[in-house]
Protein backbone atom coordinates (compact mmCIF):
# COMPACT_ATOMS: atom_id res chain seq x y z
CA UNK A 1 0.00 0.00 0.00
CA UNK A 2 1.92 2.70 -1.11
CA UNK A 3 1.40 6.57 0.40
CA UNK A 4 -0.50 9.26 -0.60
CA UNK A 5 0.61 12.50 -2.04
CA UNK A 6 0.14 16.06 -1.14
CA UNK A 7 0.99 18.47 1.51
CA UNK A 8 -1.10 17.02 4.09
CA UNK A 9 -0.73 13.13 3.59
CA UNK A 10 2.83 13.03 5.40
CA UNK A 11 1.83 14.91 8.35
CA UNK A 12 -1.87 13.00 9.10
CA UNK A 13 -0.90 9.82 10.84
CA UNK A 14 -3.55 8.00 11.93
CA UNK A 15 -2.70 5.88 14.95
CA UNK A 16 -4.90 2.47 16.27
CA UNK A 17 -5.89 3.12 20.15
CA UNK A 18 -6.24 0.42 22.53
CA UNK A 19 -7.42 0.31 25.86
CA UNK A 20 -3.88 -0.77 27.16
CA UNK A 21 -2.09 2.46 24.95
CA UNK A 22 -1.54 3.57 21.21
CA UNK A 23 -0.44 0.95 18.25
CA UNK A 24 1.21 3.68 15.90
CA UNK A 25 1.03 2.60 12.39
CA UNK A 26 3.30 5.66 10.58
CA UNK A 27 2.33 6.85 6.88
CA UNK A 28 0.65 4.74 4.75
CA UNK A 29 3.64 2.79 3.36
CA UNK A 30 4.67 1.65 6.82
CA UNK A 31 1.23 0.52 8.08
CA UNK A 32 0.58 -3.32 8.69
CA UNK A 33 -2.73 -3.75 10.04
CA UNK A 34 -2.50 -8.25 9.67
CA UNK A 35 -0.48 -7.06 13.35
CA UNK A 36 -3.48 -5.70 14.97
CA UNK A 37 -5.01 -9.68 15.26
CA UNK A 38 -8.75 -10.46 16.01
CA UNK A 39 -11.15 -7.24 16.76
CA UNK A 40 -12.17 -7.54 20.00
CA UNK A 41 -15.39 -5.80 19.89
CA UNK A 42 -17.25 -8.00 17.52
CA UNK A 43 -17.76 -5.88 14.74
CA UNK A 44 -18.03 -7.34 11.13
CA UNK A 45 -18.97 -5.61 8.25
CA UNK A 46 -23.13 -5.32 7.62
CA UNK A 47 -22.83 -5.84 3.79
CA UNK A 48 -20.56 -7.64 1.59
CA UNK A 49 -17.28 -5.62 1.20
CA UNK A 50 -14.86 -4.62 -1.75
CA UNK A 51 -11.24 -2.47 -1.11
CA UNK A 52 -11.21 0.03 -3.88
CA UNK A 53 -8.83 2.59 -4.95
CA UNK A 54 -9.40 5.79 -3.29
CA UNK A 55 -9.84 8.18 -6.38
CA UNK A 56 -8.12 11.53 -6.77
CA UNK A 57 -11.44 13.54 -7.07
CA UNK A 58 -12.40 12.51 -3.52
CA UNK A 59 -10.56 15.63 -2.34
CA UNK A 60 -11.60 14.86 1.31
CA UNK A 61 -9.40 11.60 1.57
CA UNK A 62 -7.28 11.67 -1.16
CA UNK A 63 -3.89 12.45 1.12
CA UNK A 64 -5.23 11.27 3.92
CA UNK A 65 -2.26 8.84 3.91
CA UNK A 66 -3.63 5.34 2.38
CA UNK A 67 -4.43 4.66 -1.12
CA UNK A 68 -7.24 1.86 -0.69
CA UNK A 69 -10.94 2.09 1.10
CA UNK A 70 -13.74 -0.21 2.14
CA UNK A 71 -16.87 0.06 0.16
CA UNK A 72 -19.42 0.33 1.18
CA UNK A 73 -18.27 2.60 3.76
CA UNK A 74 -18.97 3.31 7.40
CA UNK A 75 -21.43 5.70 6.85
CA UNK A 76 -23.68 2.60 4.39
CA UNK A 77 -22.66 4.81 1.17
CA UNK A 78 -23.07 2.00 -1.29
CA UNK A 79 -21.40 3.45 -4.78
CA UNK A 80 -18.19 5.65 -5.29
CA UNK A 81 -20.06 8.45 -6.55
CA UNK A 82 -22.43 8.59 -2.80
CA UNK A 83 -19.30 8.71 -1.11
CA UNK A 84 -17.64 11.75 -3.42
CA UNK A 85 -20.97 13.80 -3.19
CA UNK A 86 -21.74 13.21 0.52
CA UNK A 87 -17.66 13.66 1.67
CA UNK A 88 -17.75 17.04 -0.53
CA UNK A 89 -19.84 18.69 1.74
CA UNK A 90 -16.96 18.61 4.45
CA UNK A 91 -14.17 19.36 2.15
CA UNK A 92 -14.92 23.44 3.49
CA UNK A 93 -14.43 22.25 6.46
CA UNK A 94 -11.37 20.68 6.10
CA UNK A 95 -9.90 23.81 4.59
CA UNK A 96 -10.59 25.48 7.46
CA UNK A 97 -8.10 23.56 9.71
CA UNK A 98 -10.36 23.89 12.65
CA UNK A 99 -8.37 20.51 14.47
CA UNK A 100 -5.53 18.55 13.48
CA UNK A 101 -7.40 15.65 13.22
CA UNK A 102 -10.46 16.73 11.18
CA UNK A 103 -9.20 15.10 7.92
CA UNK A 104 -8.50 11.45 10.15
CA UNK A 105 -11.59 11.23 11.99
CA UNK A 106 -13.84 11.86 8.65
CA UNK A 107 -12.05 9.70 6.16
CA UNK A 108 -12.32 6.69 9.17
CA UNK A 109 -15.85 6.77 8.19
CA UNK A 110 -16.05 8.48 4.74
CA UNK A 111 -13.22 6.03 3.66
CA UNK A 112 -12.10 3.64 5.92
CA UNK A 113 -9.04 1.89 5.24
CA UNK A 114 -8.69 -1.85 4.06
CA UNK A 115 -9.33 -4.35 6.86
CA UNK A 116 -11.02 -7.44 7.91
CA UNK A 117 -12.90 -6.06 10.20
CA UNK A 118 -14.80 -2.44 10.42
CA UNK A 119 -12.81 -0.25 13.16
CA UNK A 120 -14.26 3.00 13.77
CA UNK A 121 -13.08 6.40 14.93
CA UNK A 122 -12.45 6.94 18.95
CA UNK A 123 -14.90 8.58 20.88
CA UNK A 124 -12.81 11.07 21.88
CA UNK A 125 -11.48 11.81 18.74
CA UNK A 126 -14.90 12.16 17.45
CA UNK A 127 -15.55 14.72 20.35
CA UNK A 128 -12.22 16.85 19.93
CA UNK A 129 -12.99 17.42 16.26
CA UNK A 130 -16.40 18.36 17.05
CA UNK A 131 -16.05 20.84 19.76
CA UNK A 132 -13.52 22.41 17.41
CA UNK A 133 -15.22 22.49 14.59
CA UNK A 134 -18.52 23.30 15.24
CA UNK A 135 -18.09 26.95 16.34
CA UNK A 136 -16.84 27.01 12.62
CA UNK A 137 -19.70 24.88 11.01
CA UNK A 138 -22.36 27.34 13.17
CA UNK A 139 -20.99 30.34 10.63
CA UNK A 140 -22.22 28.77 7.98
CA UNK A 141 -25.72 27.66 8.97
CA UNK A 142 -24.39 24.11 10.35
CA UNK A 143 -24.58 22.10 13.91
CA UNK A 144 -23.41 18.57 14.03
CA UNK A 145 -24.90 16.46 11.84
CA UNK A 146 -26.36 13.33 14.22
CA UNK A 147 -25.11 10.65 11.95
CA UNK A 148 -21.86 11.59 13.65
CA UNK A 149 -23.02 11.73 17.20
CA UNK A 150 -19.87 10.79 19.53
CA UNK A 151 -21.46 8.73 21.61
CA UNK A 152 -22.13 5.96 19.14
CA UNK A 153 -18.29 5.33 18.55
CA UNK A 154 -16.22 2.80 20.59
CA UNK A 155 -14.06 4.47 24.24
CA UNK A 156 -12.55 1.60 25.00
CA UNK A 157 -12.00 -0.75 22.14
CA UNK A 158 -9.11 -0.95 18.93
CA UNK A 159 -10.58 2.59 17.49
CA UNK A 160 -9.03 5.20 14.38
CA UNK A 161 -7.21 8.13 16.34
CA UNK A 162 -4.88 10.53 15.50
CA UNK A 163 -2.53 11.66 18.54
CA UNK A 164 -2.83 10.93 22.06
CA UNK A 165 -5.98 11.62 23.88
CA UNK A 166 -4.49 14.48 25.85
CA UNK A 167 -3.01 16.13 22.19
CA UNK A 168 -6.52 18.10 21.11
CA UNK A 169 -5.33 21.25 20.17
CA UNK A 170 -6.47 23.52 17.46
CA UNK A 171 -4.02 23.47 13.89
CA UNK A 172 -5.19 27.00 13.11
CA UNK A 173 -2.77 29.25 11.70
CA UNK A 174 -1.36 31.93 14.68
CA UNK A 175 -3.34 35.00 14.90
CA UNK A 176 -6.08 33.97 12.79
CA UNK A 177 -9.26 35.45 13.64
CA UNK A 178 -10.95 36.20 10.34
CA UNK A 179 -14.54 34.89 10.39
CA UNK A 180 -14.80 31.96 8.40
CA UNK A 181 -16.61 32.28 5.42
CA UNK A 182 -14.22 35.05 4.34
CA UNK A 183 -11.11 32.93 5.43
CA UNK A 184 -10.83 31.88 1.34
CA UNK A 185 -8.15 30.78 -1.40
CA UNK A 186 -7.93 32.38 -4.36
CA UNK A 187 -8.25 29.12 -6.31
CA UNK A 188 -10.42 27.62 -9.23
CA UNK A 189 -11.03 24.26 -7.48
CA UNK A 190 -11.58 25.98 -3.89
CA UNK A 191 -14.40 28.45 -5.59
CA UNK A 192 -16.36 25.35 -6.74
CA UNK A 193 -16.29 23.51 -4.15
CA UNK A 194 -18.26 26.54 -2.52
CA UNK A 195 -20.18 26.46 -5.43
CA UNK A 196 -21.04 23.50 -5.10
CA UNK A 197 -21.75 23.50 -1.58
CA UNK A 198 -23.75 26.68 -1.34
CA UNK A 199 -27.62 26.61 -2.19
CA UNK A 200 -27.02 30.30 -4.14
CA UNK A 201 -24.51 32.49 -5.68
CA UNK A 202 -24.58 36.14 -6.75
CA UNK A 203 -22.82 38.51 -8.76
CA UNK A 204 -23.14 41.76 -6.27
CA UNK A 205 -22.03 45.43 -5.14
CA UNK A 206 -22.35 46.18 -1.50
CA UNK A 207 -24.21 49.47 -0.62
CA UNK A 208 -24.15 48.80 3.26
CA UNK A 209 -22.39 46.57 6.15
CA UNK A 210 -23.72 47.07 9.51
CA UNK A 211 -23.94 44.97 12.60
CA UNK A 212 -27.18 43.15 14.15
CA UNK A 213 -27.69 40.58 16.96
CA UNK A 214 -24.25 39.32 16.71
CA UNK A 215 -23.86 39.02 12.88
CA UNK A 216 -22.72 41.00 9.60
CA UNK A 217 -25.93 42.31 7.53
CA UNK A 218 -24.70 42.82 4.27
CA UNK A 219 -27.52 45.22 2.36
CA UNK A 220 -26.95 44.84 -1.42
CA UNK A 221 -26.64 47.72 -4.60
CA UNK A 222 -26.93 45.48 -7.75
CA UNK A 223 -26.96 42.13 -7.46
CA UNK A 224 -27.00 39.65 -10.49
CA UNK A 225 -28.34 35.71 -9.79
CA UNK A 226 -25.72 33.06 -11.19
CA UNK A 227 -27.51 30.47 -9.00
CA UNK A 228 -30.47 31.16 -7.92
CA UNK A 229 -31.80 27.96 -5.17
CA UNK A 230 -34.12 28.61 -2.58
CA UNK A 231 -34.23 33.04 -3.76
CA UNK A 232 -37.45 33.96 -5.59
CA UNK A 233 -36.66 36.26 -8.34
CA UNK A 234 -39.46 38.57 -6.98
CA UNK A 235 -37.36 38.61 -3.60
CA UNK A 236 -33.57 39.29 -5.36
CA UNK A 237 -34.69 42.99 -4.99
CA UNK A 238 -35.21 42.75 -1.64
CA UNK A 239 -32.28 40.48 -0.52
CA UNK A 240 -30.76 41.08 2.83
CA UNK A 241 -27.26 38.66 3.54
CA UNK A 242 -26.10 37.62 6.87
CA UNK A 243 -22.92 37.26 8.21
CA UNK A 244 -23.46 34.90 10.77
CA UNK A 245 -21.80 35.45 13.84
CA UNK A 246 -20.00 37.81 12.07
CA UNK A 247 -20.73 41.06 13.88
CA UNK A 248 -17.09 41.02 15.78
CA UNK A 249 -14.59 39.25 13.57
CA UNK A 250 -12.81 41.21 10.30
CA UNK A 251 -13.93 40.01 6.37
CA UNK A 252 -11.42 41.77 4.61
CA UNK A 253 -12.95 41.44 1.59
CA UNK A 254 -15.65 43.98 3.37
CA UNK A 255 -13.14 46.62 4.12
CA UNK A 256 -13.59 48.00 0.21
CA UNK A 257 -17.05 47.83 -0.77
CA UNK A 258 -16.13 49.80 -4.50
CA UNK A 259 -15.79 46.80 -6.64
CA UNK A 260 -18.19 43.64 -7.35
CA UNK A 261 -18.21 40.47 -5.14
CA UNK A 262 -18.83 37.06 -5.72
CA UNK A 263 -21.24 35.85 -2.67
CA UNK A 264 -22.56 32.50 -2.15
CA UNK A 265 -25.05 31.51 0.76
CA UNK A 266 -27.81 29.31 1.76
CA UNK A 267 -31.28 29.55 3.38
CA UNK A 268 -31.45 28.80 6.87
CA UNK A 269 -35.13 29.34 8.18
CA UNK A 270 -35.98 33.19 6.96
CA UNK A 271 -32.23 34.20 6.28
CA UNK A 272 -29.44 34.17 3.67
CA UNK A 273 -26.56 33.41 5.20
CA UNK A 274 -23.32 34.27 3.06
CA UNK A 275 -21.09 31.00 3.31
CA UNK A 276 -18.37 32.76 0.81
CA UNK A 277 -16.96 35.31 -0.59
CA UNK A 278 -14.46 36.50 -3.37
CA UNK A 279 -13.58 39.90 -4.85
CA UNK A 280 -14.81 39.64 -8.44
CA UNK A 281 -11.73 40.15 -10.09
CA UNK A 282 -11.24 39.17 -13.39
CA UNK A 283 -7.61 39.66 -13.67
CA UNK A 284 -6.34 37.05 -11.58
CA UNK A 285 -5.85 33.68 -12.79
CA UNK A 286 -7.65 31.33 -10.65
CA UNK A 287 -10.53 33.27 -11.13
CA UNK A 288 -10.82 33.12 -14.71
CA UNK A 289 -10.34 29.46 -14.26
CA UNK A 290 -13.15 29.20 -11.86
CA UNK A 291 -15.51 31.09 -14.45
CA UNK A 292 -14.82 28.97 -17.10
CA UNK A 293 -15.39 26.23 -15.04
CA UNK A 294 -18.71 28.18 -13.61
CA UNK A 295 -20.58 27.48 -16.96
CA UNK A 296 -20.37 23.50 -15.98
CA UNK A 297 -19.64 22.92 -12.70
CA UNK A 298 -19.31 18.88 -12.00
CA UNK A 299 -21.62 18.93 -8.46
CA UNK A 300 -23.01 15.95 -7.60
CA UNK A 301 -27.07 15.60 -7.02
CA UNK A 302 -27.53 13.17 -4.36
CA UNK A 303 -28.72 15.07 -1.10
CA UNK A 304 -26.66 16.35 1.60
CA UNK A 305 -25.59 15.07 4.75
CA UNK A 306 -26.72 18.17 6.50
CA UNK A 307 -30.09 18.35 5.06
């Protein structure tokens, strides 16, 4: 089993805990997992089983640090193209580096590596990457999801971790405190992904930013549709953004309000909440890439895990 590429696959080691201590298995090249002998907590695998390549468009795991996945997976996603759509969802996430072991804990489920045996994610992994991430996830509309609800994954048994309990720290990068749907990279693949996330996007100029009950209301001058979703054309007129959560950390992107914007949100209960946004400028690079690529976006229809 050979080891994955990219900046992150070296540095995500994902480590088997047992009740007695930690079985580290190193990068994917070095891991044996014949060593780790009969699962003690009875587990088998619901559904006849195939190990498949892990493909290089499922951005979440593809440098995780294994080449090879269980299908279905943990999560009962039956076909390769469930497990891309459904796993999209949290590559924003993952970009967000909200804990160290975001990537791990998701990709134990999402695509679990090769074995005999199902072994899931450690309860208090599951717990660390929640309570770090879901302050972030709440910006955007999101709590949870409860098909990932801690307490359903094993605290004592042969379990998917990534450090030692006591190592739960944040990975964010020092002095970062730019609220999180403006935290974005300039780059083609990164701008559909949010596409492809977001329920609506919109060509825009800004006329007003002000603050109310805790979050950024962003009051539109001309606004163009590029995807419409859950906004009535009747109500585009009328459109009101939120930043949610938003009212006390900096958007750059809001400091200059003279140019156009490209915004994309979703519909939670009555409000828009902006999940993105870019300067429209169609001098850089990556952004002409990510119009061309506007025109056909490849987003996958099955529904979302967060719906």
């Amino acid at each position: 089993m050979g080891s994955a590429g990219g900046p992150g696959g070296a540095a995500l080691r994902a480590l088997v805990s047992v009740a007695a201590g930690l079985l580290a298995c190193g990068v994917a090249s070095e891991y044996d997992y014949s060593d780790l002998g009969p699962y003690p907590g009875g587990r088998f695998y619901a559904k006849p089983h195939q190990c498949v390549a892990i493909p290089a468009d499922l951005r979440l795991c593809h440098s995780v640090g294994y080449d090879k996945m269980v299908l279905p997976n943990l999560l009962d996603h039956e076909t390769m193209a469930e497990v891309k759509h459904q796993a999209s969802s949290w590559v924003p996430l993952l970009n967000k580096n909200c804990h160290m072991g975001t990537q791990v804990f998701l990709c134990s489920l999402f695509a679990p590596v090769c074995l005999d045996r199902p072994v899931y994610p450690c309860r208090w992994l599951c717990e660390a990457v929640r309570d770090s991430c879901e302050p972030v996830m709440q910006f955007f509309g999101f709590f949870w999801p409860e098909m990932l609800k801690c307490d359903q994954f094993p605290q004592d048994d042969v379990c998917i971790a990534m450090t030692a309990p006591n190592a739960t720290e944040v990975s964010r990068p020092k002095g970062t405190t730019v609220c999180p749907p403006c935290d974005n990279e300039m780059k083609s693949e990164a701008i559909v992904e949010h596409l492809c996330a977001s329920e609506f996007a919109l060509k825009m100029t800004i006329k007003e930013v002000k603050k109310e009950n805790g979050d950024k209301m962003i009051i539109p001058r001309k606004r163009k549709a590029l995807k419409l979703g859950p906004i009535r054309k009747k109500n585009l007129k009328k459109l009101v953004l939120f930043l949610k959560n938003g009212a006390d950390c900096p958007c750059h992107q809001l400091d200059n309000l003279s140019h156009y914007f490209l915004i994309m949100g979703r519909q939670v209960k009555t409000q828009y909440l902006l999940t993105a946004i870019y300067k429209w400028d169609k001098k850089n690079k990556e952004f002409k890439k990510f119009m061309k690529k506007m025109k056909s976006p490849d987003c996958p229809t099955f529904p979302s895990v967060f719906k």
